[in-house]
C-alpha atoms as a PDB file:
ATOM      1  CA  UNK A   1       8.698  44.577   3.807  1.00  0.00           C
ATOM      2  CA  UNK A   2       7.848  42.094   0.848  1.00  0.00           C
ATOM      3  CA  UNK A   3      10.562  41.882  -1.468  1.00  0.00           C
ATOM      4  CA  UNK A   4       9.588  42.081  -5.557  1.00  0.00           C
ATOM      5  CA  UNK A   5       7.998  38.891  -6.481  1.00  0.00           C
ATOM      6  CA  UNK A   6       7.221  37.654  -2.738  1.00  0.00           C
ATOM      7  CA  UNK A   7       4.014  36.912  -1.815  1.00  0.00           C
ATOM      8  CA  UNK A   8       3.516  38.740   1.218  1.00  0.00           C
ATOM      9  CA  UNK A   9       3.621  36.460   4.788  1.00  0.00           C
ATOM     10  CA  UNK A  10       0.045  37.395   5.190  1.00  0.00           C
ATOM     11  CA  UNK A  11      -0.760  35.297   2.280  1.00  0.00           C
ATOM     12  CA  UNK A  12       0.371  32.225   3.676  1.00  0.00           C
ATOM     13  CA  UNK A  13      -1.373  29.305   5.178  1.00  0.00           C
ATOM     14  CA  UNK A  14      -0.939  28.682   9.402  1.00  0.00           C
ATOM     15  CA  UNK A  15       1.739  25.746   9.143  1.00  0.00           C
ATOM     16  CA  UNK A  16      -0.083  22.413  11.035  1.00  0.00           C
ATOM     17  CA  UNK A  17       1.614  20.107  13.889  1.00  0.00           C
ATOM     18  CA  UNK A  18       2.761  17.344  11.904  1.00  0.00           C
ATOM     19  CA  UNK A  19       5.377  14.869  13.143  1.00  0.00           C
ATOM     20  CA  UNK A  20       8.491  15.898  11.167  1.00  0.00           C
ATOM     21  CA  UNK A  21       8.741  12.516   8.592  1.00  0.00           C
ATOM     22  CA  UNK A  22       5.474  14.275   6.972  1.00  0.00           C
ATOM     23  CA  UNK A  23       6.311  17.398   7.033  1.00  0.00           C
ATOM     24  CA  UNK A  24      10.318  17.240   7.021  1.00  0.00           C
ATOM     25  CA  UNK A  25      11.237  20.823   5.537  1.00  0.00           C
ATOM     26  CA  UNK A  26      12.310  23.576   7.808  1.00  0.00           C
ATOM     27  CA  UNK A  27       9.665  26.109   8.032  1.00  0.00           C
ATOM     28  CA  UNK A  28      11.729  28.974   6.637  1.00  0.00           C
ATOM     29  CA  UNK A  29      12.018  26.647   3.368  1.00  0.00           C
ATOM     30  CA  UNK A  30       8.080  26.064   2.925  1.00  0.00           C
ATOM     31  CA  UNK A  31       7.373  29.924   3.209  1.00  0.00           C
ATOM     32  CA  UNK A  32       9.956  30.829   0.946  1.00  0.00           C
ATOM     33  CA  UNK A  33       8.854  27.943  -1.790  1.00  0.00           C
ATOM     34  CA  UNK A  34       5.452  30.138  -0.680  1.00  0.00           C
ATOM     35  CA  UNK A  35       5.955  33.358  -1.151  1.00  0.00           C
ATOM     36  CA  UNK A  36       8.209  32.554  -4.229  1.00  0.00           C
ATOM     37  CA  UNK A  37       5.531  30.738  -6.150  1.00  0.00           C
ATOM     38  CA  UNK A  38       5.481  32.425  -9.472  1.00  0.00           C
ATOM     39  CA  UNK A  39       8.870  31.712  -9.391  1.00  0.00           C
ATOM     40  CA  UNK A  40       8.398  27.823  -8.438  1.00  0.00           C
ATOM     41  CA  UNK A  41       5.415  27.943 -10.869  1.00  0.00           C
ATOM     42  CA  UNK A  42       7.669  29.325 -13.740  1.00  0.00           C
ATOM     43  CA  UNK A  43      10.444  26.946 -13.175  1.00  0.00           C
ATOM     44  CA  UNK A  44       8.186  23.588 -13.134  1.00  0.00           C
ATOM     45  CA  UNK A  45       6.710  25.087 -16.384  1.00  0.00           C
ATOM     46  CA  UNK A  46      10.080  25.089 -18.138  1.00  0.00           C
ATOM     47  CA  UNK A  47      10.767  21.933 -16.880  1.00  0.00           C
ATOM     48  CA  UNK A  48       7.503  20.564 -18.283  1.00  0.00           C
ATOM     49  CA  UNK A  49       9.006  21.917 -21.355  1.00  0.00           C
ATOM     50  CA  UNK A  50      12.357  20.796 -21.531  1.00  0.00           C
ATOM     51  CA  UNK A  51      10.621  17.307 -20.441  1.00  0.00           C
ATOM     52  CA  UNK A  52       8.546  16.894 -23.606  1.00  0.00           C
ATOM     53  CA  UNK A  53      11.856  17.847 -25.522  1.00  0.00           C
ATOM     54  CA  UNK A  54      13.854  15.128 -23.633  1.00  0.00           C
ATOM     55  CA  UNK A  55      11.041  12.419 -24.094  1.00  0.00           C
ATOM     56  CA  UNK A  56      11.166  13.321 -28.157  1.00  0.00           C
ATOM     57  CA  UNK A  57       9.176  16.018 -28.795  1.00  0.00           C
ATOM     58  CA  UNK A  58      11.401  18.320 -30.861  1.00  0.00           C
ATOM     59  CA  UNK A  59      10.070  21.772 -32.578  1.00  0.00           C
ATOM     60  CA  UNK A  60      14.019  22.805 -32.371  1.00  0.00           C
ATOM     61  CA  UNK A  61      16.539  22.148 -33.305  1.00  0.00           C
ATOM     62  CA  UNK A  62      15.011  22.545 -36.655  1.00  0.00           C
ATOM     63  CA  UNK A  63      17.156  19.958 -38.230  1.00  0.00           C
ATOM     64  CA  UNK A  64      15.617  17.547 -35.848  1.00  0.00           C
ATOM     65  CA  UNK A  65      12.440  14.934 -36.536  1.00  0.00           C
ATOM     66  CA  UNK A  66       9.338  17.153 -34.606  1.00  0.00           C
ATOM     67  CA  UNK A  67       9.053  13.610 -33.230  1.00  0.00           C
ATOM     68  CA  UNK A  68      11.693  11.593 -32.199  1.00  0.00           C
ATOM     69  CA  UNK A  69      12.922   9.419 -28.809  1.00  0.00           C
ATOM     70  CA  UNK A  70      10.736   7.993 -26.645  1.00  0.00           C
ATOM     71  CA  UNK A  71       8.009   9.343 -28.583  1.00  0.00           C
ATOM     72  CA  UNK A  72       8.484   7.746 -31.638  1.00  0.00           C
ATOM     73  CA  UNK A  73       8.904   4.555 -30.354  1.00  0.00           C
ATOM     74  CA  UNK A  74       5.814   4.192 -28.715  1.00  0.00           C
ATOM     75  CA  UNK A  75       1.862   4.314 -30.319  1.00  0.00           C
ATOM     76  CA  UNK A  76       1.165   8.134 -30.459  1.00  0.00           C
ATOM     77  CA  UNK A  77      -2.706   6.997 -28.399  1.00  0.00           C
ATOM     78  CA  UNK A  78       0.015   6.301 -25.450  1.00  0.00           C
ATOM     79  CA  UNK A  79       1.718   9.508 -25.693  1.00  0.00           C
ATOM     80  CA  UNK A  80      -0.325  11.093 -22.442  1.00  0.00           C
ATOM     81  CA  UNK A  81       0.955   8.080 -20.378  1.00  0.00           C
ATOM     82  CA  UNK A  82       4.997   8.253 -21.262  1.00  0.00           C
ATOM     83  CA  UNK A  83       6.419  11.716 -19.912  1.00  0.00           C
ATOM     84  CA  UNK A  84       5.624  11.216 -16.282  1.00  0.00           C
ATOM     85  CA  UNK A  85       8.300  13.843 -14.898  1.00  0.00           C
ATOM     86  CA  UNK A  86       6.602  16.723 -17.180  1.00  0.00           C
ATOM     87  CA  UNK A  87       3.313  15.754 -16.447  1.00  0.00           C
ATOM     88  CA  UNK A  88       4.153  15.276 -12.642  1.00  0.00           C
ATOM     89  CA  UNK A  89       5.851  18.999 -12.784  1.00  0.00           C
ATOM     90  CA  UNK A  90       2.916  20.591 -14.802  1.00  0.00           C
ATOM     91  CA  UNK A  91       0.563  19.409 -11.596  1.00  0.00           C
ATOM     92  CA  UNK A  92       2.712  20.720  -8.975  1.00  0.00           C
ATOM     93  CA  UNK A  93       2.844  23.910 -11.698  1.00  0.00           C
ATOM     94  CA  UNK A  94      -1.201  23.964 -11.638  1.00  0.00           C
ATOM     95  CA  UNK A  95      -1.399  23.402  -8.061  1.00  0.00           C
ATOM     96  CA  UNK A  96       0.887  26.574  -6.864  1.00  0.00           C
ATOM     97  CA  UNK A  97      -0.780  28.258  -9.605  1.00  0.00           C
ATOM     98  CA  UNK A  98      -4.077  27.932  -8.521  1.00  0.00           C
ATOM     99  CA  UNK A  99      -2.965  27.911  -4.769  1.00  0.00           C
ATOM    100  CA  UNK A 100      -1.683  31.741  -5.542  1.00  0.00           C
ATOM    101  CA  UNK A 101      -4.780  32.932  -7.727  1.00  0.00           C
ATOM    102  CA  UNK A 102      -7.347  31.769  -4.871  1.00  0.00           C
ATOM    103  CA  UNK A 103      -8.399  28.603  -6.771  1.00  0.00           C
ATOM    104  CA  UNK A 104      -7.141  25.903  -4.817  1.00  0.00           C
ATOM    105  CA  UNK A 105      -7.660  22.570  -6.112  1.00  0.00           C
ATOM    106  CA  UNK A 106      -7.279  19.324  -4.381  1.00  0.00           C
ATOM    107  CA  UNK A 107      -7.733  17.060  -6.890  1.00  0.00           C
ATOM    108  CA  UNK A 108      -4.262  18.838  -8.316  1.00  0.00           C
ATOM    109  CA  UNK A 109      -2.548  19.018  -5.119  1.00  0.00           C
ATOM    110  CA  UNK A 110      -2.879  15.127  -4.784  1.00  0.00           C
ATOM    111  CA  UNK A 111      -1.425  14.823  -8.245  1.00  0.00           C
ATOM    112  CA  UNK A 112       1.213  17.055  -7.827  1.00  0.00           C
ATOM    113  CA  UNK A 113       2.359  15.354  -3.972  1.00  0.00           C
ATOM    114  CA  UNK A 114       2.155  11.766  -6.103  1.00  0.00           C
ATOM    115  CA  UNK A 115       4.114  13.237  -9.214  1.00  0.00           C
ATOM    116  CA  UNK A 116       6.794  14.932  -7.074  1.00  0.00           C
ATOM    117  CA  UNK A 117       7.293  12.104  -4.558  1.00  0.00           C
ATOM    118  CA  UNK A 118       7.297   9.347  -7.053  1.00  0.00           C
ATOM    119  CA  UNK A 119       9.180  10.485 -10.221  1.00  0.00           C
ATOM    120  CA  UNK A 120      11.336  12.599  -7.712  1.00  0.00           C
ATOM    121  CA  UNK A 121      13.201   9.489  -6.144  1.00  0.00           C
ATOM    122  CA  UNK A 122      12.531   7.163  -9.090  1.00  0.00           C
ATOM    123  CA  UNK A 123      14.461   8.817 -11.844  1.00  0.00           C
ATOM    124  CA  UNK A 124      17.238   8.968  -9.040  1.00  0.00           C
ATOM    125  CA  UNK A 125      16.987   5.372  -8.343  1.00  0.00           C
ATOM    126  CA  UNK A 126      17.078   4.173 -11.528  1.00  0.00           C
ATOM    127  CA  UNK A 127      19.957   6.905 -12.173  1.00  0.00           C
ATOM    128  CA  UNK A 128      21.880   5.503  -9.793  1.00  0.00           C
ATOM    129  CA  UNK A 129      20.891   1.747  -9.569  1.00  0.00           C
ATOM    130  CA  UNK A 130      21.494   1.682 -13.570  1.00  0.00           C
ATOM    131  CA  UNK A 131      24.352   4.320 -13.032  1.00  0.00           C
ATOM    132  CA  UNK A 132      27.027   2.366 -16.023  1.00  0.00           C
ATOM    133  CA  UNK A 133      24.027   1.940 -18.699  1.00  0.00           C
ATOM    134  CA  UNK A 134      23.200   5.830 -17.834  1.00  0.00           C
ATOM    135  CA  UNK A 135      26.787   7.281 -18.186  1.00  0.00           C
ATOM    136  CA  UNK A 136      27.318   5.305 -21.067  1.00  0.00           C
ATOM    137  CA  UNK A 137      24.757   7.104 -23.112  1.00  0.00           C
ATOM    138  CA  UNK A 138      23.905  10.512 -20.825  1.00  0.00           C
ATOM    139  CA  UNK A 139      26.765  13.082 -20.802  1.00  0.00           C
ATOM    140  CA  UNK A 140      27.947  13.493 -17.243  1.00  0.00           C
ATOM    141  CA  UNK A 141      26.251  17.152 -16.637  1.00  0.00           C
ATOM    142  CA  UNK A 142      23.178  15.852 -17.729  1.00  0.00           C
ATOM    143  CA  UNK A 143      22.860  12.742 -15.826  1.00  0.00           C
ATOM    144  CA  UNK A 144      23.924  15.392 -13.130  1.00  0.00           C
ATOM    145  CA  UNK A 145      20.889  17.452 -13.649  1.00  0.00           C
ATOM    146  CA  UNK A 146      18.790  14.905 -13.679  1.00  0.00           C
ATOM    147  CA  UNK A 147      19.608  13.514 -10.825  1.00  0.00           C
ATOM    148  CA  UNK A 148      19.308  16.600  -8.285  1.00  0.00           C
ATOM    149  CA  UNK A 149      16.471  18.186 -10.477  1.00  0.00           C
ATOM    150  CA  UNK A 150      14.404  15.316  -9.500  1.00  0.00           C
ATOM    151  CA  UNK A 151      15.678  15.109  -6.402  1.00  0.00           C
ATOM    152  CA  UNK A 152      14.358  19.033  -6.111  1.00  0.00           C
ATOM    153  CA  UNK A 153      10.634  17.223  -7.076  1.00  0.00           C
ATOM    154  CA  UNK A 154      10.437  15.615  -3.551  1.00  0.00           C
ATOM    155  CA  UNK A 155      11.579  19.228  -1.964  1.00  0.00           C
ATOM    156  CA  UNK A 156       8.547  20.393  -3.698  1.00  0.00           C
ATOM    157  CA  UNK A 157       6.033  17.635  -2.564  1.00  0.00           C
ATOM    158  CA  UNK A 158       6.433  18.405   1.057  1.00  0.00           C
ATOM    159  CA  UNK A 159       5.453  22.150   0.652  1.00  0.00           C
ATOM    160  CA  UNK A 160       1.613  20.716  -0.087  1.00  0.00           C
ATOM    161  CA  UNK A 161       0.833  20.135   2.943  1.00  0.00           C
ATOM    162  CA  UNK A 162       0.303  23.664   3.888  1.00  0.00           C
ATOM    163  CA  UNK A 163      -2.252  24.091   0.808  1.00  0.00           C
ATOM    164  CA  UNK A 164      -3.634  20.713   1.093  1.00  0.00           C
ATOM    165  CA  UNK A 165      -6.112  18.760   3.525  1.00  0.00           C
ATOM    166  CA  UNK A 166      -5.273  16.004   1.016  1.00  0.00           C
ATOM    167  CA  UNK A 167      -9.297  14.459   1.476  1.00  0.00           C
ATOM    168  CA  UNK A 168      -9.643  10.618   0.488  1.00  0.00           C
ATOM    169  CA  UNK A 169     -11.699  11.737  -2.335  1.00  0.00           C
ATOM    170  CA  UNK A 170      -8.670  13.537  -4.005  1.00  0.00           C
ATOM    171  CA  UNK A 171      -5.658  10.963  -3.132  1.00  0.00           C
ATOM    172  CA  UNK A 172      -8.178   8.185  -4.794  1.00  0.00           C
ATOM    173  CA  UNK A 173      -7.965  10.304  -7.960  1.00  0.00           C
ATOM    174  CA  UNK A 174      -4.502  10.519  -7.818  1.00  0.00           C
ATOM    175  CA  UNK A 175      -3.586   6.896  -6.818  1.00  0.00           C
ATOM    176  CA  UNK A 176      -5.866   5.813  -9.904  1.00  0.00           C
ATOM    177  CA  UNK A 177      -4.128   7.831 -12.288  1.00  0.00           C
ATOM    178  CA  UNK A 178      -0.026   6.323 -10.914  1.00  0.00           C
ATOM    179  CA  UNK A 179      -1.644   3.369 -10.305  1.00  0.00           C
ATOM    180  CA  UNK A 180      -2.664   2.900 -14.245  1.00  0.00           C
ATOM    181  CA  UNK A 181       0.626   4.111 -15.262  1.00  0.00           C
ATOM    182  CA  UNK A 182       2.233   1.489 -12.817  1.00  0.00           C
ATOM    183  CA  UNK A 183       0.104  -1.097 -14.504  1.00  0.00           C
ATOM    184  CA  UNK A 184       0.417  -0.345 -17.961  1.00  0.00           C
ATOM    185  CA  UNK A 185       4.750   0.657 -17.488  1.00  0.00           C
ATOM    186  CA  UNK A 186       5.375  -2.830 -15.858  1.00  0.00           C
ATOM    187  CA  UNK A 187       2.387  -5.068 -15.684  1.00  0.00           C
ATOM    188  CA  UNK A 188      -0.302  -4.650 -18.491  1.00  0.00           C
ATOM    189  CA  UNK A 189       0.536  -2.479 -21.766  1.00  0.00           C
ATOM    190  CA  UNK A 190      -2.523  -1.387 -23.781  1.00  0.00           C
ATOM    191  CA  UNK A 191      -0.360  -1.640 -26.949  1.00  0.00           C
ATOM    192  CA  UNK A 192       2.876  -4.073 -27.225  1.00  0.00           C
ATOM    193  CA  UNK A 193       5.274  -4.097 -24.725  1.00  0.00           C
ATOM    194  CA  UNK A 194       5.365  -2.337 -21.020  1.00  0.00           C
ATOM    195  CA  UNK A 195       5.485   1.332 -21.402  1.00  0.00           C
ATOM    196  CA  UNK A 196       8.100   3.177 -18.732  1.00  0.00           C
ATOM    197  CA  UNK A 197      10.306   5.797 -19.124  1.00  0.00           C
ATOM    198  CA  UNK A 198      12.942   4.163 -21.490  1.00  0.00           C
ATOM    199  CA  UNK A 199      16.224   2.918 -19.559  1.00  0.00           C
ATOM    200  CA  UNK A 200      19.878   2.566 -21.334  1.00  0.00           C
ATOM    201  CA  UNK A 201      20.007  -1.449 -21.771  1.00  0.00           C
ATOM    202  CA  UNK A 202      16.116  -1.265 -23.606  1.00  0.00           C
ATOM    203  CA  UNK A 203      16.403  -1.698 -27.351  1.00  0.00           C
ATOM    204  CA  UNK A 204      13.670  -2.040 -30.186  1.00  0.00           C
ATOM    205  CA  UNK A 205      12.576  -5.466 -30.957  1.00  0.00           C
ATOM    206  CA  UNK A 206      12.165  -7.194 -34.516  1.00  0.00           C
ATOM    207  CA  UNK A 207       8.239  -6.756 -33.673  1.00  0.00           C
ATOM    208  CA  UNK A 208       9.033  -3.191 -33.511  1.00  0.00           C
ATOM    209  CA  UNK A 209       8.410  -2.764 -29.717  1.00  0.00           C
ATOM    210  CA  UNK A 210      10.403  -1.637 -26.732  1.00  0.00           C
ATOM    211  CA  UNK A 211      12.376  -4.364 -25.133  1.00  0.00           C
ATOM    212  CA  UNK A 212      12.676  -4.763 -22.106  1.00  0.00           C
ATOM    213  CA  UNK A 213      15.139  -7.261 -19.896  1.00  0.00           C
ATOM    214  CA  UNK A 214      14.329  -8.771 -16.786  1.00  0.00           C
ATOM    215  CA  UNK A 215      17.308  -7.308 -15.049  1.00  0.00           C
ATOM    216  CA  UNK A 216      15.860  -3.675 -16.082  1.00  0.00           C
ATOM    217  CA  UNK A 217      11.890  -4.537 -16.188  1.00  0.00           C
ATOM    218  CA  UNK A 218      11.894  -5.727 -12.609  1.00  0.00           C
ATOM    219  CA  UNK A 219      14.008  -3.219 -10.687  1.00  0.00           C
ATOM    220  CA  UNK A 220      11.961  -0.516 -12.419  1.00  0.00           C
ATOM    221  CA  UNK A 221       8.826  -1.520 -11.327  1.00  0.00           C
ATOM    222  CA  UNK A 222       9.606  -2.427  -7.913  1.00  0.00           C
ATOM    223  CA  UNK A 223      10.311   1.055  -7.284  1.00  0.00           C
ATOM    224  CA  UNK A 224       7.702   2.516  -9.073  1.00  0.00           C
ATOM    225  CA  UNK A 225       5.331   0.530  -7.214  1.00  0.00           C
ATOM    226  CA  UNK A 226       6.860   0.989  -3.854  1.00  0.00           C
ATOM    227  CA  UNK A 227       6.472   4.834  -4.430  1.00  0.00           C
ATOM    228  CA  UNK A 228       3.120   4.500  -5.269  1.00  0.00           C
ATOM    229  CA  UNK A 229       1.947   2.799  -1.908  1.00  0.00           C
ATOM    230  CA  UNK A 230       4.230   5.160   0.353  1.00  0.00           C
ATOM    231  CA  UNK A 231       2.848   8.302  -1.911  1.00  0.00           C
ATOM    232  CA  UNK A 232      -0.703   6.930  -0.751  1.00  0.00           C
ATOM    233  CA  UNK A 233       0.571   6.277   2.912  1.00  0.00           C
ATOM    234  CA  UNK A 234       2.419  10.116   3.395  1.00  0.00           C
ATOM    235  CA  UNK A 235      -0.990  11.784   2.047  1.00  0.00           C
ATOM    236  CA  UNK A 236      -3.547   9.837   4.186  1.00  0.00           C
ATOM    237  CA  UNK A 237      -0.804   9.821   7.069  1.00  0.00           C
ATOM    238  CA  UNK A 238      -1.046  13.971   6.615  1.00  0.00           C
ATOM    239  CA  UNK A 239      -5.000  13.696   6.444  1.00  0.00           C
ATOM    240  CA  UNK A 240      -4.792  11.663   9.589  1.00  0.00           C
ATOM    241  CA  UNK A 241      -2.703  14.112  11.167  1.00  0.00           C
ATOM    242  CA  UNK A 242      -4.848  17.321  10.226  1.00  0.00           C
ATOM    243  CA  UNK A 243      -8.201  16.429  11.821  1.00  0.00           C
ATOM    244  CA  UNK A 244      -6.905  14.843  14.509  1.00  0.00           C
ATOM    245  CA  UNK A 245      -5.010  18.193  15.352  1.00  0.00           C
ATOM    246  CA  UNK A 246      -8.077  20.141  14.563  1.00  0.00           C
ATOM    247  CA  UNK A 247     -10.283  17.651  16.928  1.00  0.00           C
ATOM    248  CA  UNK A 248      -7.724  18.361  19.907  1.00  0.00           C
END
């Protein structure tokens, strides 16, 4: 019987022999997230939503500026590079959706395992490593939410190895696009200062540019960077894996 909603079992992929730190979800978790993906699909899109709204882009309240936060204090050319958590949840969005409509795309689910993994432990890293600057601007329930619905991101990641073969060609598309966004958050900004998710403690400069203390700076980008690599490591490890099992 296939409850309203549910994909049915049939639908779903065979689940590969991979050692359990790549693939560390119970199986009755991955076939639910599965069988459930409109669901999953639908939340990641409001979350892509609500995302653009926290990073400054505000059609309501109506009394707001459309543009405001993040947003406005950063060159609008850069705009495509400063929500990561939206854009990481639109990918894993695009890659259930086109997982469930027969359009699988590996290219997306590459993106969406780099998104989810990365932004899913950094935003609770910095949360918590920058905890007093946080609470001191981020009402408690929020900073709550943020903290578990990113942790829900990295959930999400390791469901993509049942839709993925994650092929070098794909993870190289992905690592290029976090790897510019490492490089141009920390280590090379195209316009003014670094460009990261802004972090309590970061104020705006006489020039008119983010600031950005060395106490905040580095911290930040060791983590972001660190997430990178492993993100590269967990999807070749899985490649690895996969044809190796398939060559037994």
């Amino acid at each position: 019987m296939t409850l309203p909603g549910l994909l049915p079992r049939s639908r779903l992929p065979d689940r590969d022999a991979l050692a359990r730190w790549l693939a560390p979800l119970p199986r009755a978790v991955e076939d639910f997230g599965l069988r459930a993906v409109w669901l999953v699909v639908l939340t990641n899109l409001v979350g892509t939503v609500f995302g653009f709204w926290y990073y400054g882009f505000h059609p309501i309240p109506l009394s707001d500026p459309l543009i405001t936060g993040q947003f406005a204090m950063e060159p609008a050319i850069l705009w495509p590079l400063i929500p990561d958590s939206p854009v990481a949840t639109l990918f894993i969005a695009l890659a259930l959706g086109a997982w469930a409509l027969d359009r699988s795309s590996e290219y997306l689910n590459a993106l969406a395992f780099f998104g989810c993994w990365k932004l899913g432990f950094w935003t609770p890293f910095v949360l918590t490593v920058f905890s007093e600057n946080f609470l001191a601007t981020t009402p408690l329930p929020m900073y709550l939410f943020l903290l578990f619905s990113h942790l829900a991101m990295v959930v999400q990641a390791f469901v993509l190895h049942r839709i993925s073969e994650f092929p070098v060609r794909a993870v190289g598309v992905a690592l290029l696009w976090y790897g510019l966004n490492d490089l141009v958050d920390y280590f090379v900004p195209l316009v003014g200062t670094p460009h990261h998710t802004l972090i309590p403690g970061q104020t705006l400069g006489v020039d008119g540019f983010l600031t950005h203390p060395t106490e905040i700076h580095s911290l930040a980008a060791a983590g972001a960077v660190t997430l990178t690599v492993t993100a590269t490591f967990l999807t070749l490890a899985t490649r690895i894996e996969k044809l190796e099992t398939e060559s037994a």
